[in-house]
N, C-alpha and C. Protein backbone atom coordinates (compact mmCIF):
# COMPACT_ATOMS: atom_id res chain seq x y z
N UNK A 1 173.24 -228.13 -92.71
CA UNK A 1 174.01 -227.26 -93.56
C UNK A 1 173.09 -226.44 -94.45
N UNK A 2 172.02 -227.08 -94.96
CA UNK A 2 171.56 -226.48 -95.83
C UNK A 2 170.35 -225.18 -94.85
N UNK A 3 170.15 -225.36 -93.99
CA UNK A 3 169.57 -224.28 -92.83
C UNK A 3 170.65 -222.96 -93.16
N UNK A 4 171.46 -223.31 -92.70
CA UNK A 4 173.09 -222.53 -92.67
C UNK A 4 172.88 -221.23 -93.97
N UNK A 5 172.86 -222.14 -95.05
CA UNK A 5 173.13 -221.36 -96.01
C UNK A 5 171.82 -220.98 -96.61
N UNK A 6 170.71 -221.52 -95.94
CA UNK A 6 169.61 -220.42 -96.29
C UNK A 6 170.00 -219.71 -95.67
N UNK A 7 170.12 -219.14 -93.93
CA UNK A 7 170.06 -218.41 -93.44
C UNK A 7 171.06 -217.28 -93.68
N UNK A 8 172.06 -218.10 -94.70
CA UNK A 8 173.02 -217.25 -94.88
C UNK A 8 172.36 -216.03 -96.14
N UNK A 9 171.61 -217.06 -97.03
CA UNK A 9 171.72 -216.33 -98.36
C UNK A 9 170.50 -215.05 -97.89
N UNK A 10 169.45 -215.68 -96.89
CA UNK A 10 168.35 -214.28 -96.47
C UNK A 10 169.49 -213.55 -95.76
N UNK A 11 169.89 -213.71 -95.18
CA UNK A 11 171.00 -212.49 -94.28
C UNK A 11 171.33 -211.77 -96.05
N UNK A 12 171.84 -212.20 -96.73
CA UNK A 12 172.09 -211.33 -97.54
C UNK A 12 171.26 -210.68 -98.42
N UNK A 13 169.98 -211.44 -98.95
CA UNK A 13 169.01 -210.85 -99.58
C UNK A 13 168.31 -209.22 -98.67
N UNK A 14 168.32 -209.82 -97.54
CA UNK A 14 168.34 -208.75 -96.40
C UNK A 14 169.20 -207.07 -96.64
N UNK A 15 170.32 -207.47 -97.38
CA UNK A 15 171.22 -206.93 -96.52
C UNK A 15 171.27 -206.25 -98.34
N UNK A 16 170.56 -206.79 -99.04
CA UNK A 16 170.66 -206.49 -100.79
C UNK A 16 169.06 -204.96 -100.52
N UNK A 17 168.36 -205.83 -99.76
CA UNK A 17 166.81 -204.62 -100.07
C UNK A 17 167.36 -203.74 -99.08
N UNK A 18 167.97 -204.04 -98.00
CA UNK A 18 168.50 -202.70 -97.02
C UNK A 18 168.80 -201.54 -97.98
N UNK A 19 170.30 -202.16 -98.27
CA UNK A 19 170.93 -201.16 -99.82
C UNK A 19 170.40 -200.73 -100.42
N UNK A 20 169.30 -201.12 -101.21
CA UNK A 20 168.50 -201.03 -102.20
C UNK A 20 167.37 -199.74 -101.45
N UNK A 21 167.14 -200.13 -100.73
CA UNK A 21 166.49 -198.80 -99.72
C UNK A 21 167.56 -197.35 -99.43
N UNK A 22 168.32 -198.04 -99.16
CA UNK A 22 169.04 -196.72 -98.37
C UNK A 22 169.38 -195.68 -99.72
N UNK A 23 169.82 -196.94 -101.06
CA UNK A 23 170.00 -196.23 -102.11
C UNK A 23 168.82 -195.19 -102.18
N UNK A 24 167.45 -195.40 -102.58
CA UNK A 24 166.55 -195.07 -102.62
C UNK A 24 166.53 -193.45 -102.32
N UNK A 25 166.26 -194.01 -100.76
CA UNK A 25 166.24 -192.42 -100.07
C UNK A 25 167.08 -191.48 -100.37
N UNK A 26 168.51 -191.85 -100.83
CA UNK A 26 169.30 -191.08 -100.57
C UNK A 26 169.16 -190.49 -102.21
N UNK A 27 168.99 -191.29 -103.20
CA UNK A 27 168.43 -190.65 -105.13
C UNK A 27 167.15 -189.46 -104.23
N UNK A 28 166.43 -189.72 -103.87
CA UNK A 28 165.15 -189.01 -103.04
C UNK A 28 165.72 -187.42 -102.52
N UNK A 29 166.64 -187.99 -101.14
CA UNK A 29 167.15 -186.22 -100.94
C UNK A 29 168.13 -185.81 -101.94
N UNK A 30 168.69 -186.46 -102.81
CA UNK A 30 169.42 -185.75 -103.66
C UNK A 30 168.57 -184.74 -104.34
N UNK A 31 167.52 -185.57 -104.97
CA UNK A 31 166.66 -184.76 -106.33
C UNK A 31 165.77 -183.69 -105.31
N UNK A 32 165.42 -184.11 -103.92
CA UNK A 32 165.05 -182.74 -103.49
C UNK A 32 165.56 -182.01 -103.06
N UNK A 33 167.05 -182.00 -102.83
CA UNK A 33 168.14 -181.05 -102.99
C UNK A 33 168.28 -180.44 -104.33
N UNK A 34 168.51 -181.06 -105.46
CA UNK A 34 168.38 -180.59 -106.67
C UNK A 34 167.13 -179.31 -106.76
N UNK A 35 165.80 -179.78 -106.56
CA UNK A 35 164.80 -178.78 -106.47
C UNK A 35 164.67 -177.87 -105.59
N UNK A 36 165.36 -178.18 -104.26
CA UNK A 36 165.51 -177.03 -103.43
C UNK A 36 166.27 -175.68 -104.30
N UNK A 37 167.59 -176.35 -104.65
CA UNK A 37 168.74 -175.49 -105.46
C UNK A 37 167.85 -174.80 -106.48
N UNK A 38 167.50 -175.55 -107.34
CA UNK A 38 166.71 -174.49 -108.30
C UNK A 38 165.86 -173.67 -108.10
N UNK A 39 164.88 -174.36 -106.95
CA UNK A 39 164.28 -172.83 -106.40
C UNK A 39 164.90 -171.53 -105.56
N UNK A 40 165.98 -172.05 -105.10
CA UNK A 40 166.54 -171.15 -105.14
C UNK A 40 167.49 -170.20 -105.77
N UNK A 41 167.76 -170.89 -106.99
CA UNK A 41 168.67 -170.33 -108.12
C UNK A 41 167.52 -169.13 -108.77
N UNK A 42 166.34 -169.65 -108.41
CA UNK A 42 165.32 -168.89 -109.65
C UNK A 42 164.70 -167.68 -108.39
N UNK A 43 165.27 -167.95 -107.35
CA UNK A 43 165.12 -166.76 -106.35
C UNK A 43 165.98 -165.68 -106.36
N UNK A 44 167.04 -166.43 -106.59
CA UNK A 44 168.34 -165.08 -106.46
C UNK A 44 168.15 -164.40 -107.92
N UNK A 45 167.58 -165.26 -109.00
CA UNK A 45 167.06 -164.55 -110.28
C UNK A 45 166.84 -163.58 -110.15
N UNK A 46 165.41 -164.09 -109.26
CA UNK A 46 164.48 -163.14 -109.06
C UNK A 46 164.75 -161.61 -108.45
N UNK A 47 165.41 -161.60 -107.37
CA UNK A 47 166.02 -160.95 -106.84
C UNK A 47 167.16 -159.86 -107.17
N UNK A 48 167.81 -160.51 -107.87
CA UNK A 48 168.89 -159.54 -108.85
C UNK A 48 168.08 -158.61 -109.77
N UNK A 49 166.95 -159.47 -110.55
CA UNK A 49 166.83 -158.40 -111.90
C UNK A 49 165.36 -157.62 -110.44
N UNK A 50 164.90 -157.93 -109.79
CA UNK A 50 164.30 -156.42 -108.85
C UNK A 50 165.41 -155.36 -108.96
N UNK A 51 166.74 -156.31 -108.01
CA UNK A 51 167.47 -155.00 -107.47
C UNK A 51 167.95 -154.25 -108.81
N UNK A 52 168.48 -154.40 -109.90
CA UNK A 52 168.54 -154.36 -110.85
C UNK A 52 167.25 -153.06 -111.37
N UNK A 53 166.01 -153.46 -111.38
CA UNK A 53 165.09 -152.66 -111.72
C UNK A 53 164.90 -151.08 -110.93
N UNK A 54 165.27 -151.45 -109.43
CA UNK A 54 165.46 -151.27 -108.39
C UNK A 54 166.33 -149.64 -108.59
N UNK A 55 167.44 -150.34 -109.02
CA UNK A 55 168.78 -149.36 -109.23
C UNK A 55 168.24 -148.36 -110.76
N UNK A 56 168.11 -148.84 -111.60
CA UNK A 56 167.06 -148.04 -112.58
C UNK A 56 166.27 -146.72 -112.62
N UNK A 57 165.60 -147.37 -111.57
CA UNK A 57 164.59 -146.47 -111.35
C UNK A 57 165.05 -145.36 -110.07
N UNK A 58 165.51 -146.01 -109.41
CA UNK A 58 166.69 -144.74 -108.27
C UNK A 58 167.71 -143.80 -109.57
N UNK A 59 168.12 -144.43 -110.43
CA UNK A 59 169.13 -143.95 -111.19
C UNK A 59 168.00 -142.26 -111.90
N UNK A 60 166.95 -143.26 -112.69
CA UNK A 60 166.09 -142.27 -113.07
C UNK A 60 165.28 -140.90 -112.55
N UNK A 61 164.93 -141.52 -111.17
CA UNK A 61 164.73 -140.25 -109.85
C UNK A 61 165.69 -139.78 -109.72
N UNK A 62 167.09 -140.01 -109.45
CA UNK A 62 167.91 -138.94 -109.00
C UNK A 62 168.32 -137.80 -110.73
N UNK A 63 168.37 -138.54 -111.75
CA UNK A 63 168.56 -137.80 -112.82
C UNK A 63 167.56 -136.68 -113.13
N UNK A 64 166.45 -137.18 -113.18
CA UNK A 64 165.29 -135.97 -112.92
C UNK A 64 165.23 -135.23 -111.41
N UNK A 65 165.38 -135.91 -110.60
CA UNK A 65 165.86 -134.63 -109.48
C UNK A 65 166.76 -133.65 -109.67
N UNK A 66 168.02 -134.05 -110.56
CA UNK A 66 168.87 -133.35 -110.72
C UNK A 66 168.88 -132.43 -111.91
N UNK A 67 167.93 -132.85 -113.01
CA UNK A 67 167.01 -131.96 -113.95
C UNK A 67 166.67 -130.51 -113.10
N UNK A 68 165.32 -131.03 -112.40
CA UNK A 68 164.64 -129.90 -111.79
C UNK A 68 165.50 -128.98 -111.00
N UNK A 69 166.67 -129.70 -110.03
CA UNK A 69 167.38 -128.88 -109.34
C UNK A 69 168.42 -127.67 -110.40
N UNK A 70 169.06 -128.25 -111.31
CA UNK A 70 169.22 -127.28 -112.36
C UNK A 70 168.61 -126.33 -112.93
N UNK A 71 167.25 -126.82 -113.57
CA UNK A 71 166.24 -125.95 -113.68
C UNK A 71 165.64 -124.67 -112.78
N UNK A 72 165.60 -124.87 -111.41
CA UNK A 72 165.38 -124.32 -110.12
C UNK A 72 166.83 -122.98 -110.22
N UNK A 73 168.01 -123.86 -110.55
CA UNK A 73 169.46 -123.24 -110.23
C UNK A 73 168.78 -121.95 -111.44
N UNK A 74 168.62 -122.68 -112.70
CA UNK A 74 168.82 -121.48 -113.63
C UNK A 74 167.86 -120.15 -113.35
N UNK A 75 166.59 -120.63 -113.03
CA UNK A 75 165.42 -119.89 -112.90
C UNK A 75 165.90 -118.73 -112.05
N UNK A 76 166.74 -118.72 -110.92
CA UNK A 76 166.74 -118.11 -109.96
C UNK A 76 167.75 -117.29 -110.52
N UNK A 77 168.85 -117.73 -111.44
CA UNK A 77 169.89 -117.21 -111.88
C UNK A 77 169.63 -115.89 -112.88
N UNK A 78 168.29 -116.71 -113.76
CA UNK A 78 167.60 -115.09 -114.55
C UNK A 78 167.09 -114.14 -113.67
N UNK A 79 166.22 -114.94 -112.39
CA UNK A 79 165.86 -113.70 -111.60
C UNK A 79 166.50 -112.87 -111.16
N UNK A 80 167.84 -113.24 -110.59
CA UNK A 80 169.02 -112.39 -110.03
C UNK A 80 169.48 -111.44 -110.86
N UNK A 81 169.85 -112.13 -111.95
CA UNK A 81 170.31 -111.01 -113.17
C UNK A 81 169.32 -109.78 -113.74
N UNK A 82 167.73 -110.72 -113.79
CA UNK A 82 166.66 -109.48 -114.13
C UNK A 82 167.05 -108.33 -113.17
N UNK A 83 167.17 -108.97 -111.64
CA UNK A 83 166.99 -107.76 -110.77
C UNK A 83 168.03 -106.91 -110.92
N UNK A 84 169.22 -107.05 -111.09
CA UNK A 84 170.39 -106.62 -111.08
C UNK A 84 170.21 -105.63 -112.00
N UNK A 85 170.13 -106.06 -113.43
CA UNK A 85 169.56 -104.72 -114.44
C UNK A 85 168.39 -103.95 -114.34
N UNK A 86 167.50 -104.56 -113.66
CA UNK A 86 166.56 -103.79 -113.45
C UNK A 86 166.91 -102.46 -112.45
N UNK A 87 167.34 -102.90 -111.95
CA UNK A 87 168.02 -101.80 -110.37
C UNK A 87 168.96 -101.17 -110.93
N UNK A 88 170.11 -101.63 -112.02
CA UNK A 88 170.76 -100.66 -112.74
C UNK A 88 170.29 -99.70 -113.79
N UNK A 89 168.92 -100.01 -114.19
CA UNK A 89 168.34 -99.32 -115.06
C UNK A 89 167.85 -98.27 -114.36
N UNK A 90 166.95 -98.41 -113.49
CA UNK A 90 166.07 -97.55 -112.24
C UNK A 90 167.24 -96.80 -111.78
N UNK A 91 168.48 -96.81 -111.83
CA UNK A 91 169.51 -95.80 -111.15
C UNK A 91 169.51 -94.84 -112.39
N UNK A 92 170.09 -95.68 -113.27
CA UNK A 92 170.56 -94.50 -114.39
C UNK A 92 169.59 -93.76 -115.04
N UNK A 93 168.03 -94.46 -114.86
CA UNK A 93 166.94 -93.57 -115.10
C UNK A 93 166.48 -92.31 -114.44
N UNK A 94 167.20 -92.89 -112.82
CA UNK A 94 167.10 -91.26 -111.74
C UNK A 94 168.02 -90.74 -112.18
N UNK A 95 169.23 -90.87 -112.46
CA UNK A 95 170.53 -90.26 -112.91
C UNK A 95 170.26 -89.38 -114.08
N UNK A 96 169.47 -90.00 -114.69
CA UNK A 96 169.19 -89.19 -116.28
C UNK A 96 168.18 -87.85 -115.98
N UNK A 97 167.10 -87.99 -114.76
CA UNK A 97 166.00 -87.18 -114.22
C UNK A 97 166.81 -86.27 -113.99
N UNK A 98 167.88 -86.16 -112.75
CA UNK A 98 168.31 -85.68 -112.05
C UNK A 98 168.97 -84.73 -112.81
N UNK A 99 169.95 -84.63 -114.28
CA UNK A 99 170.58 -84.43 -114.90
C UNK A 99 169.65 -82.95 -115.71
């Protein structure tokens, strides 16, 4: 009997460090799940404030593109008009010769 219930009580001491293991591993992939997650939490961080910077600076190029293209618009707009009076002046100046 007393065989019996050693063999009984190692079957269970057995069956206590198994647990005690499996617990183990499994605290183990948790916390390197945990650190996976955070590195990847501190990726998508990362990632947002780029795109973020990203959008900024596209925002800022197209605003100064759209500066110069105005600028360009107006420039051409005095030229047109210079010419316009100029060519109306040069008429009424032959007009005045002619007279």
């Amino acid at each position: 009997m007393d065989a019996e219930l050693r063999k009984f009580r190692d079957g269970e001491e057995e069956q206590v460090r198994a647990i005690e293991e499996l617990q183990k591993v499994t605290e183990a992939e948790a916390a390197a799940k945990q650190r996976e997650l955070a590195v990847e939490k501190e990726r998508t961080k990362r990632l947002m404030l780029a795109k973020q910077e990203a959008e900024a600076s596209l925002r800022k190029a197209q605003e100064e593109g759209q500066r110069m293209v105005d600028g360009e618009r107006r420039r051409l707009e005095r030229e047109i008009r210079f010419r316009n009076l100029h060519e109306q002046h040069v008429l009424r100046f032959e007009r005045s010769l002619e007279e």
